[in-house]
N, C-alpha and C. Protein backbone atom coordinates (compact mmCIF):
# COMPACT_ATOMS: atom_id res chain seq x y z
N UNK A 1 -1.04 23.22 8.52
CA UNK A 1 0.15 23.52 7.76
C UNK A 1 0.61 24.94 8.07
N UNK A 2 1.95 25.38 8.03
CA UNK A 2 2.50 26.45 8.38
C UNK A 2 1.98 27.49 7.29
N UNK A 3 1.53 28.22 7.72
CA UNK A 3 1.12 29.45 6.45
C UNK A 3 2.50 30.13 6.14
N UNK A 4 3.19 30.31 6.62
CA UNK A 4 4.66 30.84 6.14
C UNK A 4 5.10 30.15 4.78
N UNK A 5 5.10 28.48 5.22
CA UNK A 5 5.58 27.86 4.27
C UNK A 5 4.63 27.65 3.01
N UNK A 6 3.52 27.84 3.39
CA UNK A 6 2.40 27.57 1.95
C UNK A 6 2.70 28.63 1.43
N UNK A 7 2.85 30.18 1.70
CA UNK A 7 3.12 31.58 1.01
C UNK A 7 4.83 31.33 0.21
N UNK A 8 6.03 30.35 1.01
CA UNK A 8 7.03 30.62 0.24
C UNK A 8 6.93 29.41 -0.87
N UNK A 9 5.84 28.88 -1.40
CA UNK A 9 5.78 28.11 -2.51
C UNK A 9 6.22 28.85 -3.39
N UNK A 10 6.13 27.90 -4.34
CA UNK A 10 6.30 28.62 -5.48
C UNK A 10 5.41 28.37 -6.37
N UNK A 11 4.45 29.25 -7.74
CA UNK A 11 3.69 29.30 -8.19
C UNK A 11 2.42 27.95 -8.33
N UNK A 12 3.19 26.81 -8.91
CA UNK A 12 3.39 25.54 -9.56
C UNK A 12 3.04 24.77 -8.20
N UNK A 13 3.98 24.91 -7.18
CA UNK A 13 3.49 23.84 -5.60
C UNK A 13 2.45 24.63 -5.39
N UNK A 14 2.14 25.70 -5.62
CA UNK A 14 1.43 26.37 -4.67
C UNK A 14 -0.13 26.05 -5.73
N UNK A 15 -0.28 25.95 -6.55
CA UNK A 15 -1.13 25.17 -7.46
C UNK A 15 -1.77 24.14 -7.14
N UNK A 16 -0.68 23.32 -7.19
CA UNK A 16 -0.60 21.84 -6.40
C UNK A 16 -0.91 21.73 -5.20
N UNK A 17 -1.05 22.68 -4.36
CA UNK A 17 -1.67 22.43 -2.97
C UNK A 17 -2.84 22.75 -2.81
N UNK A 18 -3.08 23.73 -3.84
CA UNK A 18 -4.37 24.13 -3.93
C UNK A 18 -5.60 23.60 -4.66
N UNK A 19 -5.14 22.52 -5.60
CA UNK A 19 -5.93 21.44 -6.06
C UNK A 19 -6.39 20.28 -4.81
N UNK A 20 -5.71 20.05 -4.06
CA UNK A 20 -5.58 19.15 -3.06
C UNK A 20 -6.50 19.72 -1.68
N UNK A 21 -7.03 20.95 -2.40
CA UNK A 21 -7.74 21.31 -0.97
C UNK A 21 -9.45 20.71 -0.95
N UNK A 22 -10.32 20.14 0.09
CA UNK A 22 -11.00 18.71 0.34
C UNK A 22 -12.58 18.88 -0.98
N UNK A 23 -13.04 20.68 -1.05
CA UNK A 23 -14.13 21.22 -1.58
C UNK A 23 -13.46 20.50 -2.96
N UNK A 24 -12.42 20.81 -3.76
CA UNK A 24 -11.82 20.32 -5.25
C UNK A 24 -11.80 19.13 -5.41
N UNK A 25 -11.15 18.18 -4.40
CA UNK A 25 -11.18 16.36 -4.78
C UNK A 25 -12.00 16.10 -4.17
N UNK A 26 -13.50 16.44 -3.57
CA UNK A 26 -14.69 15.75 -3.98
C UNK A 26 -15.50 16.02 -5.27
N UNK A 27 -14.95 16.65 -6.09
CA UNK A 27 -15.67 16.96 -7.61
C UNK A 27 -14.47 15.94 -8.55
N UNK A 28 -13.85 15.12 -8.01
CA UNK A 28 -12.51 14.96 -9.07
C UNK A 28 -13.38 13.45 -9.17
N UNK A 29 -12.85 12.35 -10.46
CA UNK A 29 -13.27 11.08 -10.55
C UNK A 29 -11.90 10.25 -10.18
N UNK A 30 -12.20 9.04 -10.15
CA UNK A 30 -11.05 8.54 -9.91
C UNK A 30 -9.57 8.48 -11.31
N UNK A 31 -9.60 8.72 -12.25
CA UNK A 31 -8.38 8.83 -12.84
C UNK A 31 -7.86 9.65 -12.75
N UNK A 32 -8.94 11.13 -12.60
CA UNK A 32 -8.36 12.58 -12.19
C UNK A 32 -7.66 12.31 -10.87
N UNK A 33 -8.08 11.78 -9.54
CA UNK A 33 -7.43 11.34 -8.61
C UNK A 33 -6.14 10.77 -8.43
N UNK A 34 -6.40 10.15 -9.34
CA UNK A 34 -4.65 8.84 -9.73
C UNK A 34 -3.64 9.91 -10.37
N UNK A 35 -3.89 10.65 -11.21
CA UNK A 35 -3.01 11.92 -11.87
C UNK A 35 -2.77 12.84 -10.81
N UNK A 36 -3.63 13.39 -10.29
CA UNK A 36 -3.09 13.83 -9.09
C UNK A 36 -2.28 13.59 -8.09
N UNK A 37 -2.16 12.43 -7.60
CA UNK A 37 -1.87 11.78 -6.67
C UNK A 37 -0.76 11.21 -7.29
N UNK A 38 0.06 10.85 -8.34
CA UNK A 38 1.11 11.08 -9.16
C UNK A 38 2.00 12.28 -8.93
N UNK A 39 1.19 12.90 -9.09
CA UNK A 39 1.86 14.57 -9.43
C UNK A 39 2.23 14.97 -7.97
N UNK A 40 1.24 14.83 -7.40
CA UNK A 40 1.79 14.60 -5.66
C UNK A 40 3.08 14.38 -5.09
N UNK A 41 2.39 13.33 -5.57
CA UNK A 41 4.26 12.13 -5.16
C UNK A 41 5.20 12.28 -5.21
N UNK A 42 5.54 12.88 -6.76
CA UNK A 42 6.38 13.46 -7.17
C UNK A 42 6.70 14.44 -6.80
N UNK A 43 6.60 15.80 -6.21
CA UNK A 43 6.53 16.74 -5.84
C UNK A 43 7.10 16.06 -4.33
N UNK A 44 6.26 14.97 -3.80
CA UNK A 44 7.07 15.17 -2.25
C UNK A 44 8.31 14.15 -2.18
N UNK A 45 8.43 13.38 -3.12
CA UNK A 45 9.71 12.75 -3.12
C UNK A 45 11.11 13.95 -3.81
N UNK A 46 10.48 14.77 -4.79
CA UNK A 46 11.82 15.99 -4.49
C UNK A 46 11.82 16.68 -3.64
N UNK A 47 11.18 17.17 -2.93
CA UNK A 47 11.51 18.02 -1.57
C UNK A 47 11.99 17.15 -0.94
N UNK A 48 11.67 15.56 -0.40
CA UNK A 48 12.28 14.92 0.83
C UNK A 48 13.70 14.74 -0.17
N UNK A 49 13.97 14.48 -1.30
CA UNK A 49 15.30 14.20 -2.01
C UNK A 49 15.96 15.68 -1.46
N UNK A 50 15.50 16.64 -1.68
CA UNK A 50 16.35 18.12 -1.53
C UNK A 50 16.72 18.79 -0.16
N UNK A 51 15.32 17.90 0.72
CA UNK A 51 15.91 18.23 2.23
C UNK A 51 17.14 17.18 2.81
N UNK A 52 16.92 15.86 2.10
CA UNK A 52 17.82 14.97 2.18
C UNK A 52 19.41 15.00 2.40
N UNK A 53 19.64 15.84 0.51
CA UNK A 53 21.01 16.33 0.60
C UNK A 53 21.50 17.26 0.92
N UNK A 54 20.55 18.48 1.17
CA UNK A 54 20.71 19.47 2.24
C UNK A 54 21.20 19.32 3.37
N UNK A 55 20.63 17.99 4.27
CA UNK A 55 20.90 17.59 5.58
C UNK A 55 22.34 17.05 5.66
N UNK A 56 22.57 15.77 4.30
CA UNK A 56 24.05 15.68 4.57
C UNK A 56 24.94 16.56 4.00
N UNK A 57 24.77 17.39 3.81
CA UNK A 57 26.05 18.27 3.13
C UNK A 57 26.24 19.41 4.11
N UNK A 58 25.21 19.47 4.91
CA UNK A 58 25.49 20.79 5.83
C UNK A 58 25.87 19.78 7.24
N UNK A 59 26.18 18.60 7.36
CA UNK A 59 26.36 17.80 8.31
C UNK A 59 27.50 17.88 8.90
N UNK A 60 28.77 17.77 7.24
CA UNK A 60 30.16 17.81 7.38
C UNK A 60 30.64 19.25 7.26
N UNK A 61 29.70 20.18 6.89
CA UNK A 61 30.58 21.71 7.33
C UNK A 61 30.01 22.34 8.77
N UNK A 62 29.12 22.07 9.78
CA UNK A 62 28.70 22.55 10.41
C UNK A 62 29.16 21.18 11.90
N UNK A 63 29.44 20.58 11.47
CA UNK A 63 30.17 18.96 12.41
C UNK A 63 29.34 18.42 13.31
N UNK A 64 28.15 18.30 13.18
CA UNK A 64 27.19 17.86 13.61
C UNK A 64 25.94 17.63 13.03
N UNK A 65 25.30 16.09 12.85
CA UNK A 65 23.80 16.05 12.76
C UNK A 65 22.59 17.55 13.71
N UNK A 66 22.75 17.44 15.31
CA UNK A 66 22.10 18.29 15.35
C UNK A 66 22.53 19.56 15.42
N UNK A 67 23.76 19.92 14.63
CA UNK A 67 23.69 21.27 14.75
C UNK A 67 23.01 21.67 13.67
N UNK A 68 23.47 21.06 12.66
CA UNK A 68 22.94 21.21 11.00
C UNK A 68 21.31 21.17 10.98
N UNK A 69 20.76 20.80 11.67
CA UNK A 69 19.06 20.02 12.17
C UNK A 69 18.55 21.57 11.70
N UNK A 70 18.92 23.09 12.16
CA UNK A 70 18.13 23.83 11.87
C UNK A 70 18.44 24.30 10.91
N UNK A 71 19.39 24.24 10.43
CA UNK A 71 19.58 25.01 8.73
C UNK A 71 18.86 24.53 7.73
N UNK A 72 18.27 23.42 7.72
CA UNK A 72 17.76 22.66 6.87
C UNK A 72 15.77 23.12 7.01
N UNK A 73 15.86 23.94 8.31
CA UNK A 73 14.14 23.87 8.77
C UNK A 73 13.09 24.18 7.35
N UNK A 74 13.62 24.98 6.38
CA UNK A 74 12.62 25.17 5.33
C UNK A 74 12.32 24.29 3.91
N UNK A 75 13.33 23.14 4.21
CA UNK A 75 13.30 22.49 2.80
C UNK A 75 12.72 20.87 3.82
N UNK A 76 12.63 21.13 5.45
CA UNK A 76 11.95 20.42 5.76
C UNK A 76 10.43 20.45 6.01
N UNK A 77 10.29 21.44 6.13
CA UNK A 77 8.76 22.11 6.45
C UNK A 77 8.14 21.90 5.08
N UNK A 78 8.78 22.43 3.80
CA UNK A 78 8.12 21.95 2.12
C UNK A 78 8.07 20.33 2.27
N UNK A 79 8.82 19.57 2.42
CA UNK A 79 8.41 17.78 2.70
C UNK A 79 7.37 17.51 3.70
N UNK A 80 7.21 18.23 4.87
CA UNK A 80 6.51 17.98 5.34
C UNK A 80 4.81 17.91 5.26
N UNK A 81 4.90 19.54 4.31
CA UNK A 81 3.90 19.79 3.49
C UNK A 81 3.35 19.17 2.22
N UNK A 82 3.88 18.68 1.59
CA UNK A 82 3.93 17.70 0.69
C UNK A 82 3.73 16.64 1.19
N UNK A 83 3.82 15.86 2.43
CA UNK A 83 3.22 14.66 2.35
C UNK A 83 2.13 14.66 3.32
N UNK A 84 1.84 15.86 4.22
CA UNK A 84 0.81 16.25 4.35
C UNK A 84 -0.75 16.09 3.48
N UNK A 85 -0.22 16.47 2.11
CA UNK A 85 -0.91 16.83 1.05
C UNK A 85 -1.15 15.04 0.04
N UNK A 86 0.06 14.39 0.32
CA UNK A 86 -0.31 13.28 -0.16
C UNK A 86 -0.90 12.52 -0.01
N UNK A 87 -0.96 12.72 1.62
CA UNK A 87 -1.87 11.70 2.62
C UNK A 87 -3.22 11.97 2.25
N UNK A 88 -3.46 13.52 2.04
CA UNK A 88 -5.20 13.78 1.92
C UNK A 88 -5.82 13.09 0.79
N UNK A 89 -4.77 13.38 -0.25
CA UNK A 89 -5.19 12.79 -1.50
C UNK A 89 -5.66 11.20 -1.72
N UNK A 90 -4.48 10.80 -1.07
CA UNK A 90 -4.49 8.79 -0.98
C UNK A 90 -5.57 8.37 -0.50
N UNK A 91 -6.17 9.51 0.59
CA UNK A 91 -7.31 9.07 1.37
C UNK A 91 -8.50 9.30 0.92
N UNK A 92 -8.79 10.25 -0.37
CA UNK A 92 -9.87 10.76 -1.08
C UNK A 92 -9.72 9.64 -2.24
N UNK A 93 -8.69 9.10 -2.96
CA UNK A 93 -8.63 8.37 -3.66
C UNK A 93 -8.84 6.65 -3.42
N UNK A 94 -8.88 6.60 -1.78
CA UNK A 94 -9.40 5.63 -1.49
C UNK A 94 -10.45 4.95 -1.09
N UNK A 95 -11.54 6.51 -0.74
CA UNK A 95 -12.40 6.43 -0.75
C UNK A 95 -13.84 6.35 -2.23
N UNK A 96 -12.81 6.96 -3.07
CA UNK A 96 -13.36 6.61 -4.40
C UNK A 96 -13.10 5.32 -4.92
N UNK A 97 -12.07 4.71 -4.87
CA UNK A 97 -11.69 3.45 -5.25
C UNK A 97 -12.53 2.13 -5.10
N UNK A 98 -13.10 2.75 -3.68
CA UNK A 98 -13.93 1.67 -2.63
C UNK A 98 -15.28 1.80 -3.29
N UNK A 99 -15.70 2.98 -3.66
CA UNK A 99 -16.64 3.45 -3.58
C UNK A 99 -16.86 2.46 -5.41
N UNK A 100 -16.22 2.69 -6.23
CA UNK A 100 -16.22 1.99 -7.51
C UNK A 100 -16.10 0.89 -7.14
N UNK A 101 -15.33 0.16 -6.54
CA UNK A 101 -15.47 -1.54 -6.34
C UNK A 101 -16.87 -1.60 -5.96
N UNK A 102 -16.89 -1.51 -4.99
CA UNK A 102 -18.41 -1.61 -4.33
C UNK A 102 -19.88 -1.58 -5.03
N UNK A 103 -19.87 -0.48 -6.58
CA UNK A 103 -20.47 -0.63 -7.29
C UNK A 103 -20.66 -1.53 -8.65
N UNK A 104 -18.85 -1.73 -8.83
CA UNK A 104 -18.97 -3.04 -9.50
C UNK A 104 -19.42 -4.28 -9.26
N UNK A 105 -19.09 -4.58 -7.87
CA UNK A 105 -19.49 -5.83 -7.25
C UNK A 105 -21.05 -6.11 -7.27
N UNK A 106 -21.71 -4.76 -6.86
CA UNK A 106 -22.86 -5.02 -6.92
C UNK A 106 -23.90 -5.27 -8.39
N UNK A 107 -22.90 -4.27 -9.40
CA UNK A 107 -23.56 -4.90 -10.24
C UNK A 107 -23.13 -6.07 -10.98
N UNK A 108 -22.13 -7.00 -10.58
CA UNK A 108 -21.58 -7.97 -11.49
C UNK A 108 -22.82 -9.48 -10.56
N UNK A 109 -23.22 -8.82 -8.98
CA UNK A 109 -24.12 -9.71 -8.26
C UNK A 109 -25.19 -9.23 -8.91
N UNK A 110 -25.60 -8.48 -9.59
CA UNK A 110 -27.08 -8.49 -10.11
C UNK A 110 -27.04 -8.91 -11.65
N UNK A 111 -25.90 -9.18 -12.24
CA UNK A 111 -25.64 -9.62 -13.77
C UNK A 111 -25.84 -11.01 -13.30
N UNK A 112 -25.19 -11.66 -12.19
CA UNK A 112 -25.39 -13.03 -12.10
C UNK A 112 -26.81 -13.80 -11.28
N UNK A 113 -27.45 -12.99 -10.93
CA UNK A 113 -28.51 -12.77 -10.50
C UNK A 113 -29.49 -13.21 -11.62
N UNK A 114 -29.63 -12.22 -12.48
CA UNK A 114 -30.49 -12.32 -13.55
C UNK A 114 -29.85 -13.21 -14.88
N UNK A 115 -28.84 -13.48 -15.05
CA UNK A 115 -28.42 -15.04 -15.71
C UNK A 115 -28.89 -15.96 -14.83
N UNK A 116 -29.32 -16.18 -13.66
CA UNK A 116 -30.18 -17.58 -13.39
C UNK A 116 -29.05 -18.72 -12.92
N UNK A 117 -27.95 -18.50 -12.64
CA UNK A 117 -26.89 -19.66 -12.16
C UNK A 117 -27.21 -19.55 -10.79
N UNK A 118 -27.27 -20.75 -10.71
CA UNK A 118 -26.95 -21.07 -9.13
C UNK A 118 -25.57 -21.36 -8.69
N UNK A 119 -24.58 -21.41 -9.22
CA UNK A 119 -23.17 -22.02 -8.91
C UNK A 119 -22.97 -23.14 -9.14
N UNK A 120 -21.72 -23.30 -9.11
CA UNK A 120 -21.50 -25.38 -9.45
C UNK A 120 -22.17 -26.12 -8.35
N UNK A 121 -22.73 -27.20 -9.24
CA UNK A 121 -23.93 -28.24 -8.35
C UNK A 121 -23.09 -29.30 -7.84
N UNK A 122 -23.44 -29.79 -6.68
CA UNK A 122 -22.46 -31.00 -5.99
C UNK A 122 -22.63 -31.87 -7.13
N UNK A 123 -21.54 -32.55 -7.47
CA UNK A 123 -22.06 -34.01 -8.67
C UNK A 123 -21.95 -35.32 -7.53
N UNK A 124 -22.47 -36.25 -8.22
CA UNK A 124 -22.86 -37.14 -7.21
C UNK A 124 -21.10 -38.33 -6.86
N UNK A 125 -21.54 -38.73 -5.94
CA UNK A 125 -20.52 -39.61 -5.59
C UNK A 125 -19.72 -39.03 -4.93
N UNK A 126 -19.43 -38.06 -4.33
CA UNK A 126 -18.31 -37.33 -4.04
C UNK A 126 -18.26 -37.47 -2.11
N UNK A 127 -19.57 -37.39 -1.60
CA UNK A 127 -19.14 -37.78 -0.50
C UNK A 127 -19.61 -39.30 -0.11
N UNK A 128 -18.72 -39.87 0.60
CA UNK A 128 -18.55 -41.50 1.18
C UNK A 128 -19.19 -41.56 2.18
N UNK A 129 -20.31 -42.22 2.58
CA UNK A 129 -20.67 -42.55 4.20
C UNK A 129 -20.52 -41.11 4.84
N UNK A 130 -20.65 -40.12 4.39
CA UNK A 130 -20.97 -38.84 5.00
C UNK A 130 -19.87 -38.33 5.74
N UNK A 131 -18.53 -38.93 4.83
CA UNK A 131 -17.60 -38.11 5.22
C UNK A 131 -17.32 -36.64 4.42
N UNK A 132 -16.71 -35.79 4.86
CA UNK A 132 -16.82 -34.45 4.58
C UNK A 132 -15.17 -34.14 3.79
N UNK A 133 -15.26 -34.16 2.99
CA UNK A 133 -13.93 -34.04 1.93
C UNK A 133 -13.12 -32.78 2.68
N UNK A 134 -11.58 -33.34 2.32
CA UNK A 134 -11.07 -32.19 2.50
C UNK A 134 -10.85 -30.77 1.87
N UNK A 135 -10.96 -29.80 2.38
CA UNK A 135 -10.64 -28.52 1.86
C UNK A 135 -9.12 -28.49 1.46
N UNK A 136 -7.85 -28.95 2.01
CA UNK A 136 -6.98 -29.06 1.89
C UNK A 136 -6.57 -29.89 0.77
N UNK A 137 -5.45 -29.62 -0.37
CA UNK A 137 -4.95 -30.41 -1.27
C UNK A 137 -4.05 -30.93 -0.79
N UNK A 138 -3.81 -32.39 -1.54
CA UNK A 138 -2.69 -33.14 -1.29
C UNK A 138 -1.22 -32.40 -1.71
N UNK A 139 0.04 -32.40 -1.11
CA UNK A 139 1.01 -32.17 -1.06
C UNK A 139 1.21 -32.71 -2.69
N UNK A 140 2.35 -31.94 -3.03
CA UNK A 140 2.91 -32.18 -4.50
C UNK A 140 4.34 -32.68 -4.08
N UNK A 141 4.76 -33.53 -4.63
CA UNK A 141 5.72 -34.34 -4.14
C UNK A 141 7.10 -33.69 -5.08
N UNK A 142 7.66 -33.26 -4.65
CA UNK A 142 9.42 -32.52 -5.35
C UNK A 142 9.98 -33.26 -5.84
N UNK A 143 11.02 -33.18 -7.10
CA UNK A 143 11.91 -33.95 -7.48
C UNK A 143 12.87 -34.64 -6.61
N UNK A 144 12.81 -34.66 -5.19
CA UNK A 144 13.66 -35.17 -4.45
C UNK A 144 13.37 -36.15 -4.31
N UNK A 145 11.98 -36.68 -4.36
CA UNK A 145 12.08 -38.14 -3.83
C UNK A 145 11.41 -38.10 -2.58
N UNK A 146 11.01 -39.30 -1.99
CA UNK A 146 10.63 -39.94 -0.91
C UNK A 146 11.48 -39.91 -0.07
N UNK A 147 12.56 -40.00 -0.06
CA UNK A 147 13.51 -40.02 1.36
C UNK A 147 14.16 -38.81 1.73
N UNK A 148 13.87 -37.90 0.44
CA UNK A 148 14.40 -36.76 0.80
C UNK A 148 13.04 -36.07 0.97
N UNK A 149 12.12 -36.43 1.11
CA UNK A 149 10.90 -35.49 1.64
C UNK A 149 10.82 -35.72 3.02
N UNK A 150 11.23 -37.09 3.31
CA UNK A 150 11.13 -37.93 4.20
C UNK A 150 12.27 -36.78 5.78
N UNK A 151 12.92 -36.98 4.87
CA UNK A 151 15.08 -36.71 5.62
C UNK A 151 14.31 -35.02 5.94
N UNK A 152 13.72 -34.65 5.27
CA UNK A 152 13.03 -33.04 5.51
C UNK A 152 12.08 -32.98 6.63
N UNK A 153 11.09 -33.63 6.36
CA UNK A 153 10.43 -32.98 7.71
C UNK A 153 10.96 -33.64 8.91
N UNK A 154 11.84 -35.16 8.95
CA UNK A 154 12.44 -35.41 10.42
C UNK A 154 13.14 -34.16 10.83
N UNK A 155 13.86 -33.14 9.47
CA UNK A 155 14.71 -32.44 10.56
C UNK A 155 13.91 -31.40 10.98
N UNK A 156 12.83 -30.90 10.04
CA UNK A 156 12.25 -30.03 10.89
C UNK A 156 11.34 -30.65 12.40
N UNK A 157 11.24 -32.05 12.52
CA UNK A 157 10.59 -32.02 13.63
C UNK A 157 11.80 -32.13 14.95
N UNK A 158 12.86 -32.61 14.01
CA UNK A 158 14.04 -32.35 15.23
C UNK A 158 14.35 -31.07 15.86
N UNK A 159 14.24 -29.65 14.90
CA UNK A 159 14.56 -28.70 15.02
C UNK A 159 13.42 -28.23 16.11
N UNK A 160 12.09 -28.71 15.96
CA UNK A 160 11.37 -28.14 16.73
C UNK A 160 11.27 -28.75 18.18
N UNK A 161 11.83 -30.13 18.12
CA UNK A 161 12.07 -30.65 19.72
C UNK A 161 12.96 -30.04 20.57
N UNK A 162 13.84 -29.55 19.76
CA UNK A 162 15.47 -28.71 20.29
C UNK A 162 14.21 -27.24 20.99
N UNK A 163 13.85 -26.76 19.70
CA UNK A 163 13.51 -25.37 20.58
C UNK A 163 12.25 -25.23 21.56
N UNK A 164 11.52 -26.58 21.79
CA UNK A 164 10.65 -26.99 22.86
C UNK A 164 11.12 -27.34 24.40
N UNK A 165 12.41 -28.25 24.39
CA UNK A 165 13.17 -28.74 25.02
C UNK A 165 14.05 -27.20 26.41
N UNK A 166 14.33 -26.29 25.33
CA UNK A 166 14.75 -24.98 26.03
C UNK A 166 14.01 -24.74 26.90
């Protein structure tokens, strides 16, 4: 990040960037993370909003996209910094996120573990002469009817002879 632009913060961003640095959000939990990473956001969706209308308003007095391109360099360099800063966060917060699933899972497999279930038991009758049931459900039939389910897939198989045929 440009040290120019981290020094022309202002008190409050400059706070905010400094929470975001990697030694601070490995001591943070994950809701502290999510508040952060809020506060983030926010912060870089007004700078990209402020470099935004900066860009078009200096577009039509200066008569050009790239002439206007450098007047705008410091309210682009703060967006840039800001999502710089969001990215680190999303990525510390996703690594905590993972890190909590991962421990739920494991313990919701050792809650079911020690309840003693084995899972649902095949019930009998279900397979015929050792045929293997389908995984697939039967189609649900639409208020249209039979001929209009019918009148449907001919045209999609027409449609697909046309673009085979090419």
């Amino acid at each position: 990040m440009n040290k120019a632009v981290l020094h022309s913060l202002t008190e409050q961003e400059g706070e905010l960037v400094r929470e975001t640095e990697p030694a601070v959000l490995r001591d943070l939990d994950e809701d502290q993370l999510l508040a952060l990473h809020t506060r983030v956001q926010r912060a870089r969706t007004k700078h990209v909003k402020v470099y935004r209308r900066g860009a078009s308003a200096s577009v039509e007095s200066t008569g050009g996209r790239g002439k206007s391109f450098a007047r705008n360099q410091r309210a682009r360099d703060k967006a840039e910094i800001f999502e710089a800063v969001l990215a680190r966060v999303s990525r510390q917060l996703s690594v905590v996120a993972k890190r909590a699933s991962d421990e739920l899972k494991a313990e919701r497999i050792a809650e079911a573990r020690a309840a003693g279930g084995g899972g649902p038991t095949a019930s009998v009758g279900t397979q015929v002469d050792g045929a293997v049931p389908s995984p697939r459900r039967a189609a649900t039939k639409t208020t249209g009817g039979l001929k209009k389910d019918a009148s449907s897939r001919a045209q999609g198989v027409r449609r697909q002879a046309a673009r085979d045929a090419r």
